[in-house]
N, C-alpha and C. Protein backbone atom coordinates (compact mmCIF):
# COMPACT_ATOMS: atom_id res chain seq x y z
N UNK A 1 -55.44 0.75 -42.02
CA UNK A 1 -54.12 1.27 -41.79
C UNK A 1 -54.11 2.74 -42.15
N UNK A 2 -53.70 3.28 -41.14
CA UNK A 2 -53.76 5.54 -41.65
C UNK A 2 -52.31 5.48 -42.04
N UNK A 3 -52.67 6.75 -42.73
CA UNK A 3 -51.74 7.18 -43.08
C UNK A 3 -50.99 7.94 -42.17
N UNK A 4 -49.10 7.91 -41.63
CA UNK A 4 -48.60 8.96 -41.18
C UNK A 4 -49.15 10.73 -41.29
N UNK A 5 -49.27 11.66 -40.17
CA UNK A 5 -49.52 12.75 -40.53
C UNK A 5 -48.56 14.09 -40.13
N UNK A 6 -47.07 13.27 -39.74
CA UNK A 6 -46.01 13.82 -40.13
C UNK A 6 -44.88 14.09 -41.43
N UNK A 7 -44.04 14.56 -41.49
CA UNK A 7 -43.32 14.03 -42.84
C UNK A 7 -42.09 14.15 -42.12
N UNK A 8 -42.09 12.52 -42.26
CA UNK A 8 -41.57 11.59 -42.32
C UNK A 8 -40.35 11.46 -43.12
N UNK A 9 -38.62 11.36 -42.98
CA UNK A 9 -38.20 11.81 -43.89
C UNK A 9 -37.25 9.76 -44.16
N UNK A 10 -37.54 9.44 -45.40
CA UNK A 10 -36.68 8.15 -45.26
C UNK A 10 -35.17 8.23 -45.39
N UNK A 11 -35.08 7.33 -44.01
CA UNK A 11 -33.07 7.38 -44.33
C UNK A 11 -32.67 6.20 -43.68
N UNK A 12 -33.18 4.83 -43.96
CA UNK A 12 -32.56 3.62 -43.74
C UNK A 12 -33.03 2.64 -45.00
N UNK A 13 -31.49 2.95 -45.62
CA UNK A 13 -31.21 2.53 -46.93
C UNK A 13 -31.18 0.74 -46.98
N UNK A 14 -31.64 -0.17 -47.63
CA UNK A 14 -31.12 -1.69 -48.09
C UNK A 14 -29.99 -1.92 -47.82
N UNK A 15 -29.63 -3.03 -47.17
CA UNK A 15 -28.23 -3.48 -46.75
C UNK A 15 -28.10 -2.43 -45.00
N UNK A 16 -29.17 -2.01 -44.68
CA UNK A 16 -28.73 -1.34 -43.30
C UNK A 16 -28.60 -2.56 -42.47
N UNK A 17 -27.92 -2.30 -41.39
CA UNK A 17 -28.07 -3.26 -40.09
C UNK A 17 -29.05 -2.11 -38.78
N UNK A 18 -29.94 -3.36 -38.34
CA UNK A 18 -31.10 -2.56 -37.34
C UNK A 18 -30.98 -3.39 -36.11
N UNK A 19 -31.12 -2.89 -35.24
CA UNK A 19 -31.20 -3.36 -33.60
C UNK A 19 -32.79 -3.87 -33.77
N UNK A 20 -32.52 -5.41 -33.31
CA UNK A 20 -34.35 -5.81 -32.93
C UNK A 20 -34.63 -5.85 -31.55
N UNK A 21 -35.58 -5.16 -31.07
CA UNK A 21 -35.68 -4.48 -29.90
C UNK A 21 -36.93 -5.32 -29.25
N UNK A 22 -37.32 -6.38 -29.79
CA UNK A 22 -38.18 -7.43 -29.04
C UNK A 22 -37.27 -8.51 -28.09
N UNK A 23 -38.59 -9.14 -27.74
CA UNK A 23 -37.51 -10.67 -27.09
C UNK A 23 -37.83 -11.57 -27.72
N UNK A 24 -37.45 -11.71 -29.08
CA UNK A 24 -37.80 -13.04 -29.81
C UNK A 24 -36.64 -14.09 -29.58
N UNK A 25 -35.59 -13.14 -29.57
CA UNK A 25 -34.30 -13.92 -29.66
C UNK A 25 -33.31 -13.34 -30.74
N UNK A 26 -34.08 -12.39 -31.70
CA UNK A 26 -33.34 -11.59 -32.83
C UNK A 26 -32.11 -10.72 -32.24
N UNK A 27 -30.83 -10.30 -32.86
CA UNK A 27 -30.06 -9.19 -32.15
C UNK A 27 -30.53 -8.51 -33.04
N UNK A 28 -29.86 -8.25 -34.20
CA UNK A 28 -29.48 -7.81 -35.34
C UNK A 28 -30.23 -7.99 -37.06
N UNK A 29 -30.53 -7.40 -37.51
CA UNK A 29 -31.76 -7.41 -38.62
C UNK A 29 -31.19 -6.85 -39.66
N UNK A 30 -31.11 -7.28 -40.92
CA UNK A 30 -30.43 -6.79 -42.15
C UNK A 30 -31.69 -6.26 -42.96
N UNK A 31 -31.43 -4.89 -43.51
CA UNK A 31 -32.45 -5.10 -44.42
C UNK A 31 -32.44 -5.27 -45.85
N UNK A 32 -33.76 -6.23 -46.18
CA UNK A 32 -33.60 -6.54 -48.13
C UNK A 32 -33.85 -5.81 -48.43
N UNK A 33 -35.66 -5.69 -48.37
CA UNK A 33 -36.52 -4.64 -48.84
C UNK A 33 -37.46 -3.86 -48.42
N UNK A 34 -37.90 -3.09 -48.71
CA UNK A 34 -39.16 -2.08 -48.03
C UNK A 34 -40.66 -2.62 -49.00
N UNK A 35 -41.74 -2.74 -48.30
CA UNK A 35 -42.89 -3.51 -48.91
C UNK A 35 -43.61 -1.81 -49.03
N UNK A 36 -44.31 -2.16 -50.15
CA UNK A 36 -44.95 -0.93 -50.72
C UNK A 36 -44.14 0.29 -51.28
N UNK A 37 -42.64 0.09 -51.68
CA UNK A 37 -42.01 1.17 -52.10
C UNK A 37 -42.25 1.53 -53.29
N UNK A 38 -42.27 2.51 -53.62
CA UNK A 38 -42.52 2.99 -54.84
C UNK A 38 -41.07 4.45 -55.21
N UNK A 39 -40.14 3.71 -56.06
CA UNK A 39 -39.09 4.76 -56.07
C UNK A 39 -38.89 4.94 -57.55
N UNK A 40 -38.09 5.71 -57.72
CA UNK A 40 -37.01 6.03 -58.90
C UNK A 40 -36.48 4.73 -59.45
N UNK A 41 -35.99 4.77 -60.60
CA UNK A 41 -35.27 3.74 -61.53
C UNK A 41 -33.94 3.43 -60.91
N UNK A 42 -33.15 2.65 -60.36
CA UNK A 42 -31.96 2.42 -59.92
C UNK A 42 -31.82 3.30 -58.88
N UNK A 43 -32.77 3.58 -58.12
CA UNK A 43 -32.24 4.54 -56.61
C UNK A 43 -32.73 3.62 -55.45
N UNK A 44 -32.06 3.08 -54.68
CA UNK A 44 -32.42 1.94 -53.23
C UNK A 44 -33.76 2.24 -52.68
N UNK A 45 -33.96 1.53 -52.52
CA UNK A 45 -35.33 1.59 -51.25
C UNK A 45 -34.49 2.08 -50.17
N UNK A 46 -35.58 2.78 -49.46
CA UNK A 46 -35.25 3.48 -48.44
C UNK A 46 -36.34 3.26 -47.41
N UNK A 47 -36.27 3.01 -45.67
CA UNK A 47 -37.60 2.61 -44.83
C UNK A 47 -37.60 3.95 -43.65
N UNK A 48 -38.48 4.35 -43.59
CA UNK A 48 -39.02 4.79 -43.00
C UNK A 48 -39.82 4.54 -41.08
N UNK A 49 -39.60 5.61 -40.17
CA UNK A 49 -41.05 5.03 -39.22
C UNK A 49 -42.17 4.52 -39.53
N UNK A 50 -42.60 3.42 -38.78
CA UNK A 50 -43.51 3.22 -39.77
C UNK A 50 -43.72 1.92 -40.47
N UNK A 51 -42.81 1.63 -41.27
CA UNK A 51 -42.53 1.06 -42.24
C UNK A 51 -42.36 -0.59 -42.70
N UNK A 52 -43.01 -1.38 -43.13
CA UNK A 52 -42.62 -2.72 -42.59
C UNK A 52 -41.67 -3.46 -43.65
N UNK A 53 -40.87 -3.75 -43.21
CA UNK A 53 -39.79 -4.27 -44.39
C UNK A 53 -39.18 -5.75 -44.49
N UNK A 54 -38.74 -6.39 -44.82
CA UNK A 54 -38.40 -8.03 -45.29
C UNK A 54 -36.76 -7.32 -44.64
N UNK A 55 -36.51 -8.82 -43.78
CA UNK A 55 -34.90 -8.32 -43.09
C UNK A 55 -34.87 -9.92 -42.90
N UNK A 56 -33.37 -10.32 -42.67
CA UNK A 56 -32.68 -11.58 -42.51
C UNK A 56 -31.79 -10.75 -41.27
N UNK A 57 -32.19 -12.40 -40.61
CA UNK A 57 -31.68 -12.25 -38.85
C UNK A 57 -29.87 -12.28 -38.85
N UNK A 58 -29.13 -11.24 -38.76
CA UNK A 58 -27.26 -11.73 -38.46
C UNK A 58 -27.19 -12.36 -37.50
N UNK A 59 -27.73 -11.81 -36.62
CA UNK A 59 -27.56 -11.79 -35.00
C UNK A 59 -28.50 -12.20 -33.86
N UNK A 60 -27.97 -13.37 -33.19
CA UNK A 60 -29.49 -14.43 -32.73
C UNK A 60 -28.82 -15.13 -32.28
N UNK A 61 -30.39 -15.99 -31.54
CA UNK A 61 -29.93 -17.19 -31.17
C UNK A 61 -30.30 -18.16 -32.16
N UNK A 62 -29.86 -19.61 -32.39
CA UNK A 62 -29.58 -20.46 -33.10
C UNK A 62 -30.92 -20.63 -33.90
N UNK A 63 -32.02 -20.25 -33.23
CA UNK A 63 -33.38 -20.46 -34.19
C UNK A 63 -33.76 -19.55 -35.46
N UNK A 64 -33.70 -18.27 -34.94
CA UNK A 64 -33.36 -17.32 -35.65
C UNK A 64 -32.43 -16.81 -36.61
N UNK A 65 -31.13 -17.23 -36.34
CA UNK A 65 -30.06 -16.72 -37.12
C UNK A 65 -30.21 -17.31 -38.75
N UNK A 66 -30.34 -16.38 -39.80
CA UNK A 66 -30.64 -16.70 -41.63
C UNK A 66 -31.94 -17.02 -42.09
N UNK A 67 -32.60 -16.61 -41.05
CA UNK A 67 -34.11 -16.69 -41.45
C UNK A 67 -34.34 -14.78 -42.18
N UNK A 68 -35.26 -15.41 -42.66
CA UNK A 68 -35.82 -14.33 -43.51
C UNK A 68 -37.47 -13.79 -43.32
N UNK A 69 -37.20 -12.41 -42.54
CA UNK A 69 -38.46 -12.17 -41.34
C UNK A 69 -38.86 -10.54 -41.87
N UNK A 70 -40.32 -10.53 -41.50
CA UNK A 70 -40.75 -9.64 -41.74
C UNK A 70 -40.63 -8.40 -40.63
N UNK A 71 -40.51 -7.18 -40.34
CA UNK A 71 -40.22 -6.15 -39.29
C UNK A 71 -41.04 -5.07 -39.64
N UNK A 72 -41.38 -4.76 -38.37
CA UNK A 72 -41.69 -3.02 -38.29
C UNK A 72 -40.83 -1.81 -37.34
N UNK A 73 -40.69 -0.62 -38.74
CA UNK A 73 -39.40 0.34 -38.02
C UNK A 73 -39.75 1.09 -36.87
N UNK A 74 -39.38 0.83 -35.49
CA UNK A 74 -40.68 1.84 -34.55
C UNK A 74 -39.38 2.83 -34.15
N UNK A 75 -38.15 2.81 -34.99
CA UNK A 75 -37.24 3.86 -34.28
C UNK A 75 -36.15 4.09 -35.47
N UNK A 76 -35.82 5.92 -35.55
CA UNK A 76 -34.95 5.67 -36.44
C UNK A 76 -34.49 6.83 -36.18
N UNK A 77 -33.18 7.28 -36.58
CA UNK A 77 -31.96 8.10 -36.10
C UNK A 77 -32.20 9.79 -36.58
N UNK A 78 -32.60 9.36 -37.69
CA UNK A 78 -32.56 10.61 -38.69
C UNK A 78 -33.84 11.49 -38.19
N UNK A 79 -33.50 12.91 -37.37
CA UNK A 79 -34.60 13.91 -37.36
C UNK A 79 -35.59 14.17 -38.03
N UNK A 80 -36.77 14.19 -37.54
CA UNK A 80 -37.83 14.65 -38.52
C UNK A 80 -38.95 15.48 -38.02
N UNK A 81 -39.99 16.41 -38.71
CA UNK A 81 -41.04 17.56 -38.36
C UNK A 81 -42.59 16.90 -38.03
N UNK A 82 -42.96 16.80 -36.71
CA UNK A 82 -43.96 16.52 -36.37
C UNK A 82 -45.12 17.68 -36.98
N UNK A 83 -46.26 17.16 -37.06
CA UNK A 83 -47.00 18.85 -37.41
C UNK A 83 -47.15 19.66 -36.25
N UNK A 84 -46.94 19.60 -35.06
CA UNK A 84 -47.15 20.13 -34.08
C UNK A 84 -46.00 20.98 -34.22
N UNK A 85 -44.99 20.78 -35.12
CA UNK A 85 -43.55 21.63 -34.97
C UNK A 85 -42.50 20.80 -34.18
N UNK A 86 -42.81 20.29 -33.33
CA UNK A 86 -42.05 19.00 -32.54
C UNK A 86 -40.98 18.39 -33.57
N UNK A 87 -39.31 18.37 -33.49
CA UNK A 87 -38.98 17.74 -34.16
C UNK A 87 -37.71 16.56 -33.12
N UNK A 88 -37.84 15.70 -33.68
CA UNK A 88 -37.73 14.25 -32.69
C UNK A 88 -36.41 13.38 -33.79
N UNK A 89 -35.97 12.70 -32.70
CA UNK A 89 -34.93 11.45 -33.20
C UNK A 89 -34.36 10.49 -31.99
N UNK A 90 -33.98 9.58 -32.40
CA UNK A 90 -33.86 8.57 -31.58
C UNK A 90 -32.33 8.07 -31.58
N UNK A 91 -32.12 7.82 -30.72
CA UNK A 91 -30.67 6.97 -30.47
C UNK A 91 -29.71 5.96 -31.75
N UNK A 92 -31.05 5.31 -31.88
CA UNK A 92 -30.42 4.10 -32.55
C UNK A 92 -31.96 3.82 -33.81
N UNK A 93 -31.28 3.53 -34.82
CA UNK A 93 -32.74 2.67 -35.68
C UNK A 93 -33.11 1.11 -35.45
N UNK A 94 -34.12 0.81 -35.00
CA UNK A 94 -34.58 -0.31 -34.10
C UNK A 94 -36.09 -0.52 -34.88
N UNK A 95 -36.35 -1.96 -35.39
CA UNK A 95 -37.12 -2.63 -35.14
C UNK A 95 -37.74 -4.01 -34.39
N UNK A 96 -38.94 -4.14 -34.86
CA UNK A 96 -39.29 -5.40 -34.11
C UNK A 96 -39.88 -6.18 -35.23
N UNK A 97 -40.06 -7.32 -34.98
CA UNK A 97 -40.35 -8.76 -35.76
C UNK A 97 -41.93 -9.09 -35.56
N UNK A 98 -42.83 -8.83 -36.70
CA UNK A 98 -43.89 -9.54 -36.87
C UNK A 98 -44.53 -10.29 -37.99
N UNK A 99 -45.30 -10.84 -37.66
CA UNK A 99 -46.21 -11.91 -38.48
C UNK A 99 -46.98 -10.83 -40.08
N UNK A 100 -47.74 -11.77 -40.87
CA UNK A 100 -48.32 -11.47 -42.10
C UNK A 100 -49.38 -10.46 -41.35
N UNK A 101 -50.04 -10.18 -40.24
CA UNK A 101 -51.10 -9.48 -39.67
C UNK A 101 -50.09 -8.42 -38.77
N UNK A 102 -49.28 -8.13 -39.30
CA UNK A 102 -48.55 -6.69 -38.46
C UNK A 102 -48.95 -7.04 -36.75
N UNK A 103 -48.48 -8.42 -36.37
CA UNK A 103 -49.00 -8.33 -34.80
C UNK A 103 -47.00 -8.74 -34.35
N UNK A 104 -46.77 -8.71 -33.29
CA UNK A 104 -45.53 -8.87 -32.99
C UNK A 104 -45.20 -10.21 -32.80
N UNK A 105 -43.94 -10.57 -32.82
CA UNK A 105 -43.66 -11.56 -32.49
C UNK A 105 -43.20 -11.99 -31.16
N UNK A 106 -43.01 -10.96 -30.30
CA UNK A 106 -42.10 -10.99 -29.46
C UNK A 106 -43.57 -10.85 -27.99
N UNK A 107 -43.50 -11.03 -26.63
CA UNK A 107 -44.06 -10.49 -26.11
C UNK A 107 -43.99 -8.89 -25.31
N UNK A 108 -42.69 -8.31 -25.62
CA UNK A 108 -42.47 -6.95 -25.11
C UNK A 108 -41.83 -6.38 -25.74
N UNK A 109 -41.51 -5.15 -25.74
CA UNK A 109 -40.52 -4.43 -27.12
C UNK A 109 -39.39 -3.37 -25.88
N UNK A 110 -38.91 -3.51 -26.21
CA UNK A 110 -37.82 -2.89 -24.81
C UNK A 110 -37.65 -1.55 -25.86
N UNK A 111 -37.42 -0.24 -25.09
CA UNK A 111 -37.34 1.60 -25.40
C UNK A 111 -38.41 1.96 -25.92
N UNK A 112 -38.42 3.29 -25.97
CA UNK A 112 -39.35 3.99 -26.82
C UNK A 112 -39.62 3.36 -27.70
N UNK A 113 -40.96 3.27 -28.14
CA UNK A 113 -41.92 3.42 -29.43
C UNK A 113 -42.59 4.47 -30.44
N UNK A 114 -41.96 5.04 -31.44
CA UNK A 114 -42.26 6.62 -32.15
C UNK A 114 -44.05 6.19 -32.08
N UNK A 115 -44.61 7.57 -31.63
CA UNK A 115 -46.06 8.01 -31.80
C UNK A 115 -46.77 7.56 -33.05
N UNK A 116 -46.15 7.84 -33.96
CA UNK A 116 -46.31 7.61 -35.55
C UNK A 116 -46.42 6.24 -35.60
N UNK A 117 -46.07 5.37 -34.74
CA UNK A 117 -46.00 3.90 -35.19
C UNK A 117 -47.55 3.25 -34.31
N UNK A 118 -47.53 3.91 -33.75
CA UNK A 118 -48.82 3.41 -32.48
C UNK A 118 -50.15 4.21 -32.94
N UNK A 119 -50.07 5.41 -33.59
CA UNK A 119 -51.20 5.75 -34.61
C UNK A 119 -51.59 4.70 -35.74
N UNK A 120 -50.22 4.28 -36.35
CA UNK A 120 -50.85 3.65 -37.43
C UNK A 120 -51.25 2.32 -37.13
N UNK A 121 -50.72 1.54 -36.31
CA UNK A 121 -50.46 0.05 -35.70
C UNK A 121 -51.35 0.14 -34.21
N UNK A 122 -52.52 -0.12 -33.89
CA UNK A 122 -53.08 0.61 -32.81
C UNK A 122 -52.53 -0.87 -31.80
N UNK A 123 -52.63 -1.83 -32.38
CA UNK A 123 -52.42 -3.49 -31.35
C UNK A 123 -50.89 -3.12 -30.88
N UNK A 124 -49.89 -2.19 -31.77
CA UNK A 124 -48.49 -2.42 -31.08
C UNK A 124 -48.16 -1.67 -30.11
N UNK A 125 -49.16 -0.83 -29.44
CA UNK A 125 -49.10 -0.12 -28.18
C UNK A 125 -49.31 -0.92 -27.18
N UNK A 126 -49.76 -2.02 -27.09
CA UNK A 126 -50.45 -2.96 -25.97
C UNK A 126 -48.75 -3.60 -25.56
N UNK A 127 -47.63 -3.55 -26.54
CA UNK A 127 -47.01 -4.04 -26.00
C UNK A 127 -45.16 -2.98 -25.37
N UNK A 128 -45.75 -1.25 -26.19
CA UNK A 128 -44.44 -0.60 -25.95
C UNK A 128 -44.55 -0.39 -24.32
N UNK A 129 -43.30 -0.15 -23.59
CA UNK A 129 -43.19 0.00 -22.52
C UNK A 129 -43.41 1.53 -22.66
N UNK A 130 -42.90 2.97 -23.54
CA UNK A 130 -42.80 4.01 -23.16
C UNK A 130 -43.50 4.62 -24.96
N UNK A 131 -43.89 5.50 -24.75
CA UNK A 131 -44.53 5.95 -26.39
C UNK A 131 -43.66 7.36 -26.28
N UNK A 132 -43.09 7.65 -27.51
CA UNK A 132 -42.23 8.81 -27.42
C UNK A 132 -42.79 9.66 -28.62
């Protein structure tokens, strides 16, 4: 797994609501926690592009809905500095739903996919429609 070689700035705080942008059947994705955070004493986790985090389904169909699922962030609102100088943001913050092996759950991921996510995740390009 590489490391991002942008900076990356985190701004989707615990308790966010995220658009799941697969076809599992997920709408809507709450988030608990961010895996591998390392923060301050009483300051929230915060997720990042990138980022794979523990989320419970709101919004679904009947299989899905109160399950407690693992995600990766391939889209998020808040501007940030590519090293190329390129600075980028997206519509909406959107993930998708995968397994203990970072593979997807879904068979297609509908919008853009951030660059940064397909560097680090090389299998989740096989399934973005557009790489942004």
């Amino acid at each position: 797994m590489k490391a991002l070689k942008s900076n990356v700035r985190r701004c989707i705080p615990v308790g966010a609501i995220i658009e799941c942008v697969d076809n599992t059947g997920a709408k809507k994705l709450n988030l608990i926690s961010v895996k591998g955070y390392h923060g301050r004493k009483r300051r929230l986790q915060s997720a990042k592009v990138g980022d794979i985090v523990v989320c419970s389904v709101r919004k679904g169909t009947q299989k899905w809905r109160k399950q407690v699922v693992k995600a990766l962030i391939i889209r998020q609102k808040k501007e940030y500095k590519r090293t190329t100088g390129v600075r980028i943001k997206f519509e909406d913050n959107a993930a998708i739903i995968v397994n203990d092996k970072v593979e997807p759950q879904g068979s297609q991921i509908k919008g853009p996919v951030d660059k940064e996510v397909i560097n680090r995740f090389l299998h989740i390009g096989k399934f973005a429609n557009f790489v942004a």
